[in-house]
N, C-alpha and C. Protein backbone atom coordinates (compact mmCIF):
# COMPACT_ATOMS: atom_id res chain seq x y z
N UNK A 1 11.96 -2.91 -20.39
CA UNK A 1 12.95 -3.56 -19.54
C UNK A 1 12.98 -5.04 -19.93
N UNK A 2 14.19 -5.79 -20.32
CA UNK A 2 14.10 -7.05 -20.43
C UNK A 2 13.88 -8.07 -19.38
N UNK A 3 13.30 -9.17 -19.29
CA UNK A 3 12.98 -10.05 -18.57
C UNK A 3 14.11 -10.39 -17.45
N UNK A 4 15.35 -10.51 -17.88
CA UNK A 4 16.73 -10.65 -17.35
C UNK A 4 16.11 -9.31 -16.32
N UNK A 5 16.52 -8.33 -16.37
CA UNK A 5 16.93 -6.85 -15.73
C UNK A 5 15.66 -7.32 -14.80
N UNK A 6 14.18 -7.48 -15.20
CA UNK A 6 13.23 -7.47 -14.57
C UNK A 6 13.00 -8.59 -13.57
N UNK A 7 13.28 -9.18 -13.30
CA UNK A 7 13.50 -10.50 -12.84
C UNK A 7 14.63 -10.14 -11.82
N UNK A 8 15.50 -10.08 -11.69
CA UNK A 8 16.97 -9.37 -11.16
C UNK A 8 16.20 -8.61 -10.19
N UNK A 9 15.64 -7.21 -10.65
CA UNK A 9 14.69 -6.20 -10.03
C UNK A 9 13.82 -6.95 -8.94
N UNK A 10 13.44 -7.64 -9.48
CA UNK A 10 11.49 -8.08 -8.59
C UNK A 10 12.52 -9.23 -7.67
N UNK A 11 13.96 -9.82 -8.09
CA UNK A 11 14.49 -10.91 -6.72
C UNK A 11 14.95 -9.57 -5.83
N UNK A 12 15.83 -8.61 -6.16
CA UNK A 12 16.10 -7.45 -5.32
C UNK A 12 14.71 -6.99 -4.14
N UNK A 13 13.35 -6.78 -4.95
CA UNK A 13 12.53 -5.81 -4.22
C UNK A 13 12.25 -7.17 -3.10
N UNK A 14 12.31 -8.24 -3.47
CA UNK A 14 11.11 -9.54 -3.03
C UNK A 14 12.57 -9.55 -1.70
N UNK A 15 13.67 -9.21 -1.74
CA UNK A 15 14.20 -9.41 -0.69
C UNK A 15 14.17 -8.67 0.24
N UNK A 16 13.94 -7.61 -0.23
CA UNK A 16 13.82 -6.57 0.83
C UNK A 16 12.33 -6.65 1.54
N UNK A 17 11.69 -7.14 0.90
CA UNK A 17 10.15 -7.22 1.70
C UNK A 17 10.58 -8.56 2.60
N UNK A 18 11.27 -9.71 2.07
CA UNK A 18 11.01 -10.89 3.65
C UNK A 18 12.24 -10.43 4.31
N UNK A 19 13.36 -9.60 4.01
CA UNK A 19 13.77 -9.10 5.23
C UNK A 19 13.38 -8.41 6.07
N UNK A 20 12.38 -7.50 5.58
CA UNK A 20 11.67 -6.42 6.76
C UNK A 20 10.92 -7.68 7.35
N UNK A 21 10.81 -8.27 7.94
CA UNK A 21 10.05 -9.65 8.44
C UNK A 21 11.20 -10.23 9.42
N UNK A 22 12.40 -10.06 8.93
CA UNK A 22 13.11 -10.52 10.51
C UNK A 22 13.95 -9.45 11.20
N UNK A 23 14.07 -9.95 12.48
CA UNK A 23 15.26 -9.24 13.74
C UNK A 23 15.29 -8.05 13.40
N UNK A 24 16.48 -8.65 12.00
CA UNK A 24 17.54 -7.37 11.88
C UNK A 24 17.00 -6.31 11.09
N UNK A 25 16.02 -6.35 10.04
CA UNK A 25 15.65 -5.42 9.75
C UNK A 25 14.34 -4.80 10.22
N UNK A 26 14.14 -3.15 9.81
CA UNK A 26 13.72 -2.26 9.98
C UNK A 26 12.36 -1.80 8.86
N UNK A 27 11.16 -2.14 9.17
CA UNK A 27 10.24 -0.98 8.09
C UNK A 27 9.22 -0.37 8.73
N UNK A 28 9.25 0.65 8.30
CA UNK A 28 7.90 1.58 8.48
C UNK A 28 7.22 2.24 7.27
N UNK A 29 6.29 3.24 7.72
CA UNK A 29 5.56 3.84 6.50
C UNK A 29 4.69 5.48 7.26
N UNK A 30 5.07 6.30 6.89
CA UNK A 30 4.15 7.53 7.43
C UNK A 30 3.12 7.75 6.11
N UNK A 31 1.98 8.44 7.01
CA UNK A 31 1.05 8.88 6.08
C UNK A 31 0.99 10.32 5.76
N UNK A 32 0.98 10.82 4.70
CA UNK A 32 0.72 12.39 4.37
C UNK A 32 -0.31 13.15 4.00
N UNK A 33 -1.20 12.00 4.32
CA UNK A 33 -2.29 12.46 3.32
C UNK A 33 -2.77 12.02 1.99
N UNK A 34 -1.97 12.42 0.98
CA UNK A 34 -2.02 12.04 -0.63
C UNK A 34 -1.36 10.95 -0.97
N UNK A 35 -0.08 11.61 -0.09
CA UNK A 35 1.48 10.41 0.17
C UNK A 35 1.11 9.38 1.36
N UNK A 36 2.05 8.69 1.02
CA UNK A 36 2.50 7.86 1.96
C UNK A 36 4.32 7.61 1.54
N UNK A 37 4.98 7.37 2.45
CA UNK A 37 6.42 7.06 2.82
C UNK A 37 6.30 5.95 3.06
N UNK A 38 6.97 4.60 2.76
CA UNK A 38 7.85 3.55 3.28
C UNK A 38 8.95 3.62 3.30
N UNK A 39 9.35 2.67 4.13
CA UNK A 39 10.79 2.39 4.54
C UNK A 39 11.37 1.10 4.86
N UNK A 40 12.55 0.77 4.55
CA UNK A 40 12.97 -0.54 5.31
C UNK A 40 14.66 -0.18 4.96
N UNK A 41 15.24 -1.01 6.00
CA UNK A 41 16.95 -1.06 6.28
C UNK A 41 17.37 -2.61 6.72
N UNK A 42 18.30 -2.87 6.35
CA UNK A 42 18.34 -4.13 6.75
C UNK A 42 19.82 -4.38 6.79
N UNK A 43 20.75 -5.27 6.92
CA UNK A 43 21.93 -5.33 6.53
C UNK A 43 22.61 -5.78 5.27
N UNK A 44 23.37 -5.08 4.56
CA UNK A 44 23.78 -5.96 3.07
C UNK A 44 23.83 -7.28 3.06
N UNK A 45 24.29 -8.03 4.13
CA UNK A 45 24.89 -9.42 3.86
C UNK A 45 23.47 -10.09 4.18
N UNK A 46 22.42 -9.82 4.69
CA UNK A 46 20.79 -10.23 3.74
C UNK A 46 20.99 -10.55 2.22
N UNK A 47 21.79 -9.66 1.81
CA UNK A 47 20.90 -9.82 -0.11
C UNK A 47 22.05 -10.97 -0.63
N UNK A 48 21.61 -11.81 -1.35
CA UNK A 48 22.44 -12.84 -2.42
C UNK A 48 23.83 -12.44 -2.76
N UNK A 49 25.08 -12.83 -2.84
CA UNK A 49 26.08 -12.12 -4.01
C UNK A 49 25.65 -11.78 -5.03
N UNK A 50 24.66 -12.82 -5.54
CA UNK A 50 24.60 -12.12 -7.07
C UNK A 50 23.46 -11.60 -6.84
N UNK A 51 22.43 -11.34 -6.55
CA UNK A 51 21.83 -10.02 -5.84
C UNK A 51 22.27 -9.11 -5.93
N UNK A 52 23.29 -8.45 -4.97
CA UNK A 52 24.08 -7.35 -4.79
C UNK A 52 25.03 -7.42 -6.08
N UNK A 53 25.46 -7.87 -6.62
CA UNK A 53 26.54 -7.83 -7.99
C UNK A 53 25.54 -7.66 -8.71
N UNK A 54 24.43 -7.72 -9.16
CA UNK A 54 23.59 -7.28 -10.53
C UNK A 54 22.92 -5.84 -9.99
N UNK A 55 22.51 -5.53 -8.92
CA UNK A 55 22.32 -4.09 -8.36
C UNK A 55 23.64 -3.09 -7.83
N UNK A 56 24.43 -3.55 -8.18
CA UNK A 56 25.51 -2.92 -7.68
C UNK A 56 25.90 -2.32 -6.24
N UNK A 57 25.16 -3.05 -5.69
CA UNK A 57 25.52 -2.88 -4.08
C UNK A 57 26.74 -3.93 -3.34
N UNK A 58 27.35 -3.38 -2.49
CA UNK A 58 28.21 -4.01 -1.61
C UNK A 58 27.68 -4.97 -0.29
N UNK A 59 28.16 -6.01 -0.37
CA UNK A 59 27.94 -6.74 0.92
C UNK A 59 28.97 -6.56 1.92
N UNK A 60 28.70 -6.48 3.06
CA UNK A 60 29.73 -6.08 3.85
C UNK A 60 28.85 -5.71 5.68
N UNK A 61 29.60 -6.41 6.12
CA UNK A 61 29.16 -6.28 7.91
C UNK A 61 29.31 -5.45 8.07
N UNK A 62 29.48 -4.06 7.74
CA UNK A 62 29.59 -2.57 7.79
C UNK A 62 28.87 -1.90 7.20
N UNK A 63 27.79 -2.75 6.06
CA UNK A 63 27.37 -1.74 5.30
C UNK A 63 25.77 -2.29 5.56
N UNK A 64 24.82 -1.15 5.39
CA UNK A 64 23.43 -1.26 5.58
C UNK A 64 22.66 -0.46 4.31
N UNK A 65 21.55 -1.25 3.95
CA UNK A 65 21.17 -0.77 2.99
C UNK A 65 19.71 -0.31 3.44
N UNK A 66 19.12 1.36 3.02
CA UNK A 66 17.98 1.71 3.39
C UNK A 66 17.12 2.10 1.98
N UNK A 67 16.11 1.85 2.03
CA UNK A 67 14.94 1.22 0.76
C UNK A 67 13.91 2.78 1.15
N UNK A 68 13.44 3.07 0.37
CA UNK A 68 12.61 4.46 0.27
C UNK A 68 11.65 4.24 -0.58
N UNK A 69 10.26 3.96 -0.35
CA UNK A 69 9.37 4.65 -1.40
C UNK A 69 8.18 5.19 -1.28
N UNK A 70 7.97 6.24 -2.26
CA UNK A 70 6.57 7.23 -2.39
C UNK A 70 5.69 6.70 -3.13
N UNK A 71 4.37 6.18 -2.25
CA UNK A 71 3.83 6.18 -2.34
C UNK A 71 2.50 6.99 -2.74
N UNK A 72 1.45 7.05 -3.76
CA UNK A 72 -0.16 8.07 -3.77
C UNK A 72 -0.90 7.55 -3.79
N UNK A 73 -2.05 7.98 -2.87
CA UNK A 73 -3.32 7.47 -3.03
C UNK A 73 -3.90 7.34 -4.23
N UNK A 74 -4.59 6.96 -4.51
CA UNK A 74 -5.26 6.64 -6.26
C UNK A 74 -6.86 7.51 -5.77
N UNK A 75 -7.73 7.13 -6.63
CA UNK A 75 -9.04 7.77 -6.96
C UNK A 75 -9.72 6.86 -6.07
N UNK A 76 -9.79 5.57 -5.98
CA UNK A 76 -10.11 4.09 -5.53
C UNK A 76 -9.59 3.67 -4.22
N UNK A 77 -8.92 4.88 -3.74
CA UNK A 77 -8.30 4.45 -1.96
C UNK A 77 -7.34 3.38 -2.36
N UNK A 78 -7.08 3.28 -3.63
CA UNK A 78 -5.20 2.35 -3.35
C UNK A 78 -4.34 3.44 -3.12
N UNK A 79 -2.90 2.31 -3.41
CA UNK A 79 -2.02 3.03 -3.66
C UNK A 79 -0.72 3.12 -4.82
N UNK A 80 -0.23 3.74 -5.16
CA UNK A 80 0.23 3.54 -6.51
C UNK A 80 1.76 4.06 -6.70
N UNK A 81 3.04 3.31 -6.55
CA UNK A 81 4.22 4.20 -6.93
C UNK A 81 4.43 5.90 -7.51
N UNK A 82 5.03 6.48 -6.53
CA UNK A 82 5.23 7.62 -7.70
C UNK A 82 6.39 7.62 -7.65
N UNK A 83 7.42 8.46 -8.85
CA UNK A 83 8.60 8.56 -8.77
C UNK A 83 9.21 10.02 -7.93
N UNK A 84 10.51 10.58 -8.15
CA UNK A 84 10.90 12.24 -7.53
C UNK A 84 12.41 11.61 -6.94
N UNK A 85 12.74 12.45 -5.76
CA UNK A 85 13.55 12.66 -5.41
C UNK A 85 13.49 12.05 -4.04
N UNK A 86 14.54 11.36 -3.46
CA UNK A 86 15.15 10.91 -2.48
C UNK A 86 16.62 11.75 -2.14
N UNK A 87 16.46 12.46 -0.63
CA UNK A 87 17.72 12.71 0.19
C UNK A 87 17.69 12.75 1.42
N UNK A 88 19.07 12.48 2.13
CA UNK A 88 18.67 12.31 3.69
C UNK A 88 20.44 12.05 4.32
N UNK A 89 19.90 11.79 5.44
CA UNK A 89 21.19 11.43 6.41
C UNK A 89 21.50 10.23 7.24
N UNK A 90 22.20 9.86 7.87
CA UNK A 90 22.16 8.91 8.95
C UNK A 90 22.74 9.78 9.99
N UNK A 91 22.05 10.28 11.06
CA UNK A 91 23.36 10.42 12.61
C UNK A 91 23.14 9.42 13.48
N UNK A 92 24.95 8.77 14.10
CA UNK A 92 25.07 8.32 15.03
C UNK A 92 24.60 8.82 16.22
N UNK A 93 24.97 7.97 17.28
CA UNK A 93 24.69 8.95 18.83
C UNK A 93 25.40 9.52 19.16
N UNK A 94 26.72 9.83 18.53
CA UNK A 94 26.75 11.31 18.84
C UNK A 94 26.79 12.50 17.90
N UNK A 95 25.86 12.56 16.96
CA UNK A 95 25.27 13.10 15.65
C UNK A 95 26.05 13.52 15.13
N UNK A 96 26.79 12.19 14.73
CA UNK A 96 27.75 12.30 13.27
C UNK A 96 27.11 11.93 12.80
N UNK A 97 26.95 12.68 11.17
CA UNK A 97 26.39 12.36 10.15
C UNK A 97 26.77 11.66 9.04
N UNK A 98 26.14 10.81 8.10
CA UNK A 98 26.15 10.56 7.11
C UNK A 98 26.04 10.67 5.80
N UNK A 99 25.84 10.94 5.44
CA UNK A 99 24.90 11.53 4.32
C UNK A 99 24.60 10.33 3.36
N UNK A 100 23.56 10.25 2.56
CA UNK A 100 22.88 8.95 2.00
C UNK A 100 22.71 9.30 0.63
N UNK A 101 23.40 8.74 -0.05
CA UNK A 101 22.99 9.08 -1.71
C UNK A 101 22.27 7.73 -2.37
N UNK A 102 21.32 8.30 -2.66
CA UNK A 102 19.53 7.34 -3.40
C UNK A 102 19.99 7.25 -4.48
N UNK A 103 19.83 6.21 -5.15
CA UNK A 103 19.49 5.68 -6.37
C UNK A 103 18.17 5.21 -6.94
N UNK A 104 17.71 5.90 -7.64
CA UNK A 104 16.27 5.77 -7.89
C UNK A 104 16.81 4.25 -8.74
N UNK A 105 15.57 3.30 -8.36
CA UNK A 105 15.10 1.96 -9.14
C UNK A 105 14.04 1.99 -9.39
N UNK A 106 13.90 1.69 -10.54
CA UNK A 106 12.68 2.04 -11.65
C UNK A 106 12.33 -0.01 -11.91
N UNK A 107 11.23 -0.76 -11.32
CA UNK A 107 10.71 -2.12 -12.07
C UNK A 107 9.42 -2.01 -12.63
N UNK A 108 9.20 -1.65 -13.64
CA UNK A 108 7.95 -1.92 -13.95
C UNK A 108 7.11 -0.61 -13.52
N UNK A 109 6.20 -0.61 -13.10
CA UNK A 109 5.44 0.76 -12.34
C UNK A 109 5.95 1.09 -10.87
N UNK A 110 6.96 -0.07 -10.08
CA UNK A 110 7.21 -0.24 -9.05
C UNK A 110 8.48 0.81 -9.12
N UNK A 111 8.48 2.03 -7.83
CA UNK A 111 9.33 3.46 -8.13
C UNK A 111 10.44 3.04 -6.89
N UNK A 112 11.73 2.65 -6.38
CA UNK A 112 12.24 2.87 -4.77
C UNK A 112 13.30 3.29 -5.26
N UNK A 113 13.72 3.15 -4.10
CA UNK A 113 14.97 4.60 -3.83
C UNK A 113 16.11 3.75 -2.81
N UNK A 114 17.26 3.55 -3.45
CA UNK A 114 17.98 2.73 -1.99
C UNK A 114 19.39 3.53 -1.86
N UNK A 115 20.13 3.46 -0.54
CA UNK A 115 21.13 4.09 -0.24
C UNK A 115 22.33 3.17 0.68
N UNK A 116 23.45 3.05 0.02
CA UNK A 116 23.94 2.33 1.32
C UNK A 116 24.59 2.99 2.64
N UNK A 117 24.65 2.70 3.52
CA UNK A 117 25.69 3.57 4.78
C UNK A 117 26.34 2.61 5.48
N UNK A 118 27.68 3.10 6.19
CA UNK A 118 28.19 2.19 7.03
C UNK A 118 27.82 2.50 7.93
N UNK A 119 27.77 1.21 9.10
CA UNK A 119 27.63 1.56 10.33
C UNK A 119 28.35 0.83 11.20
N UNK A 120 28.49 0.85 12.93
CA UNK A 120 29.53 0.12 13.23
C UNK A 120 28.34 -0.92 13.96
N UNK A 121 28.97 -1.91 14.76
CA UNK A 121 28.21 -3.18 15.32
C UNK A 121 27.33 -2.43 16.73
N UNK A 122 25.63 -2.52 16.49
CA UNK A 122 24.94 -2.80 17.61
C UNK A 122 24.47 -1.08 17.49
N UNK A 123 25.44 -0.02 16.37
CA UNK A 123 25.36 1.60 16.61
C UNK A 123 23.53 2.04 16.28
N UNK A 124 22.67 2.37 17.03
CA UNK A 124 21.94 2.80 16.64
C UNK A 124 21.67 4.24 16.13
N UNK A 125 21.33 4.21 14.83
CA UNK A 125 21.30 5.58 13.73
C UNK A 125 19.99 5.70 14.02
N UNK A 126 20.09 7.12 13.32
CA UNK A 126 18.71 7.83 13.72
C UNK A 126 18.85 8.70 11.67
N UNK A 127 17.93 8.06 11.07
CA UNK A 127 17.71 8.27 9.63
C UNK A 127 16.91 9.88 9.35
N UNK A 128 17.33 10.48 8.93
CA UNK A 128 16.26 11.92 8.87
C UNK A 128 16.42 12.29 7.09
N UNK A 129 15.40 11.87 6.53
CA UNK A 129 15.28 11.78 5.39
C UNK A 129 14.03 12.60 4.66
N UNK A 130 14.11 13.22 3.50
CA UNK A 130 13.09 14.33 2.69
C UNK A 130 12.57 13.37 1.36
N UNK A 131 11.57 12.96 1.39
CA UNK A 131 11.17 12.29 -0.19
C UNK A 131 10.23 13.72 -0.95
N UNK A 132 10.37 13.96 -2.25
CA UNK A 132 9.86 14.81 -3.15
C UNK A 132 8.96 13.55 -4.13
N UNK A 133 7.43 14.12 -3.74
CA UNK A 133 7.26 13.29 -4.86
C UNK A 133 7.58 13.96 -6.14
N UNK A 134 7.38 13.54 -7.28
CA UNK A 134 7.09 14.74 -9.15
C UNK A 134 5.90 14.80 -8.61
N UNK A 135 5.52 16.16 -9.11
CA UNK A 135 4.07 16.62 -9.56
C UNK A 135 3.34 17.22 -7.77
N UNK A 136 4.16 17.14 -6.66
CA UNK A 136 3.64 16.93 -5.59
C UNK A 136 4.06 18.68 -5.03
N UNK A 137 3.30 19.07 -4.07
CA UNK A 137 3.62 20.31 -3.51
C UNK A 137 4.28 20.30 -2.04
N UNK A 138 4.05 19.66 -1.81
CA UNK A 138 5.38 19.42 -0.30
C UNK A 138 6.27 18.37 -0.36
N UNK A 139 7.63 18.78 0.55
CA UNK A 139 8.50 17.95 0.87
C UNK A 139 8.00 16.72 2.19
N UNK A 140 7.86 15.83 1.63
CA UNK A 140 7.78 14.69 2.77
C UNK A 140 8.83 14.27 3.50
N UNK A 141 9.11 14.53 5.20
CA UNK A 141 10.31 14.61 5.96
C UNK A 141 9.54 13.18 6.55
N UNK A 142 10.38 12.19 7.17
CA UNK A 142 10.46 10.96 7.79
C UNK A 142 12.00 10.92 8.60
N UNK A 143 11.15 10.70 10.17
CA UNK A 143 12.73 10.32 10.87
C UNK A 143 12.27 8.96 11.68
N UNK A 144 13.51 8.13 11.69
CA UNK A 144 13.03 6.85 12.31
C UNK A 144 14.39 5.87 13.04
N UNK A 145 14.42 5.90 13.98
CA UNK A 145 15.97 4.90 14.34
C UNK A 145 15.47 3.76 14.41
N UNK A 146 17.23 3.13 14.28
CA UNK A 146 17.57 1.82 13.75
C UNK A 146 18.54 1.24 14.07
N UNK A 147 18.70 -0.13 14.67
CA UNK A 147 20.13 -0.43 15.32
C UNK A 147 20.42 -1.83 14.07
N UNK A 148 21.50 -1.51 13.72
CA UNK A 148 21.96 -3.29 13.10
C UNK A 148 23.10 -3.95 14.16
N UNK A 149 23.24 -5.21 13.67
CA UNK A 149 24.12 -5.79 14.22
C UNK A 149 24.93 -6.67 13.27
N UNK A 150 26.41 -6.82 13.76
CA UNK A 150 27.18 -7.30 12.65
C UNK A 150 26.55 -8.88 13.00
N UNK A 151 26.48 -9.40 11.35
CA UNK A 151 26.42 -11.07 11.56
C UNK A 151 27.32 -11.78 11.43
């Protein structure tokens, strides 16, 4: 990966970590055992223009972006990216659905998964999402609500 692309990557991930740090956004993490799940959501108009123009995401008071990654325990009690599959949904309250299409991002050893969805002002979603790790024998299910607000 060139320095450009990588750099781009690590301002993308580095935003999504000090946004899970205010108000508006959202993170968690379940444990599986081997796995672990994170999560974070936040609103697009968080990330830079040119942020979002070099990842190809949209900014927009309608649009929310949700961050996915699988985590494995190591030999040493860390933990270590794995890559696989990301799919899932958003329902409103009154369980209209969404559906969420992942884009795996690959930086370095660092594996996530992001999706955008619209939502309307203040709507709290309720995320019900399946991570696959590779190489792994169960489906990891995570559900977690989330309210944004337009800024």
């Amino acid at each position: 990966m060139n320095k450009r692309i990588r750099t781009q990557c690590f301002a993308f991930l580095s935003l999504i970590c000090m946004a899970a740090f205010s108000g508006q956004s959202h993170a968690g993490s379940k444990d599986f055992g081997e796995y672990q799940v994170h999560w974070s959501v936040l609103p697009s108009t968080f990330l830079a223009p040119e942020v979002a123009r070099e990842n190809n995401l949209n900014r927009s008071k309608s649009i929310g972006i949700v961050n996915i990654s699988i985590m494995k325990e190591t030999e040493d009690g860390g933990l270590e990216p794995v890559s696989g599959q990301v799919e899932g949904k958003a329902l409103n309250d009154v369980q209209q659905a969404k559906f969420l299409g992942f884009r795996r991002i690959q930086e370095g050893d660092a594996v996530y998964f992001i999706a955008e969805y619209q939502y309307s002002d203040a709507e709290m979603m309720t995320f019900q999402i399946t991570a696959r790790p590779t190489g792994g024998k169960q489906d990891l299910p995570i559900r977690f609500t989330h309210t944004l607000f337009n800024d």
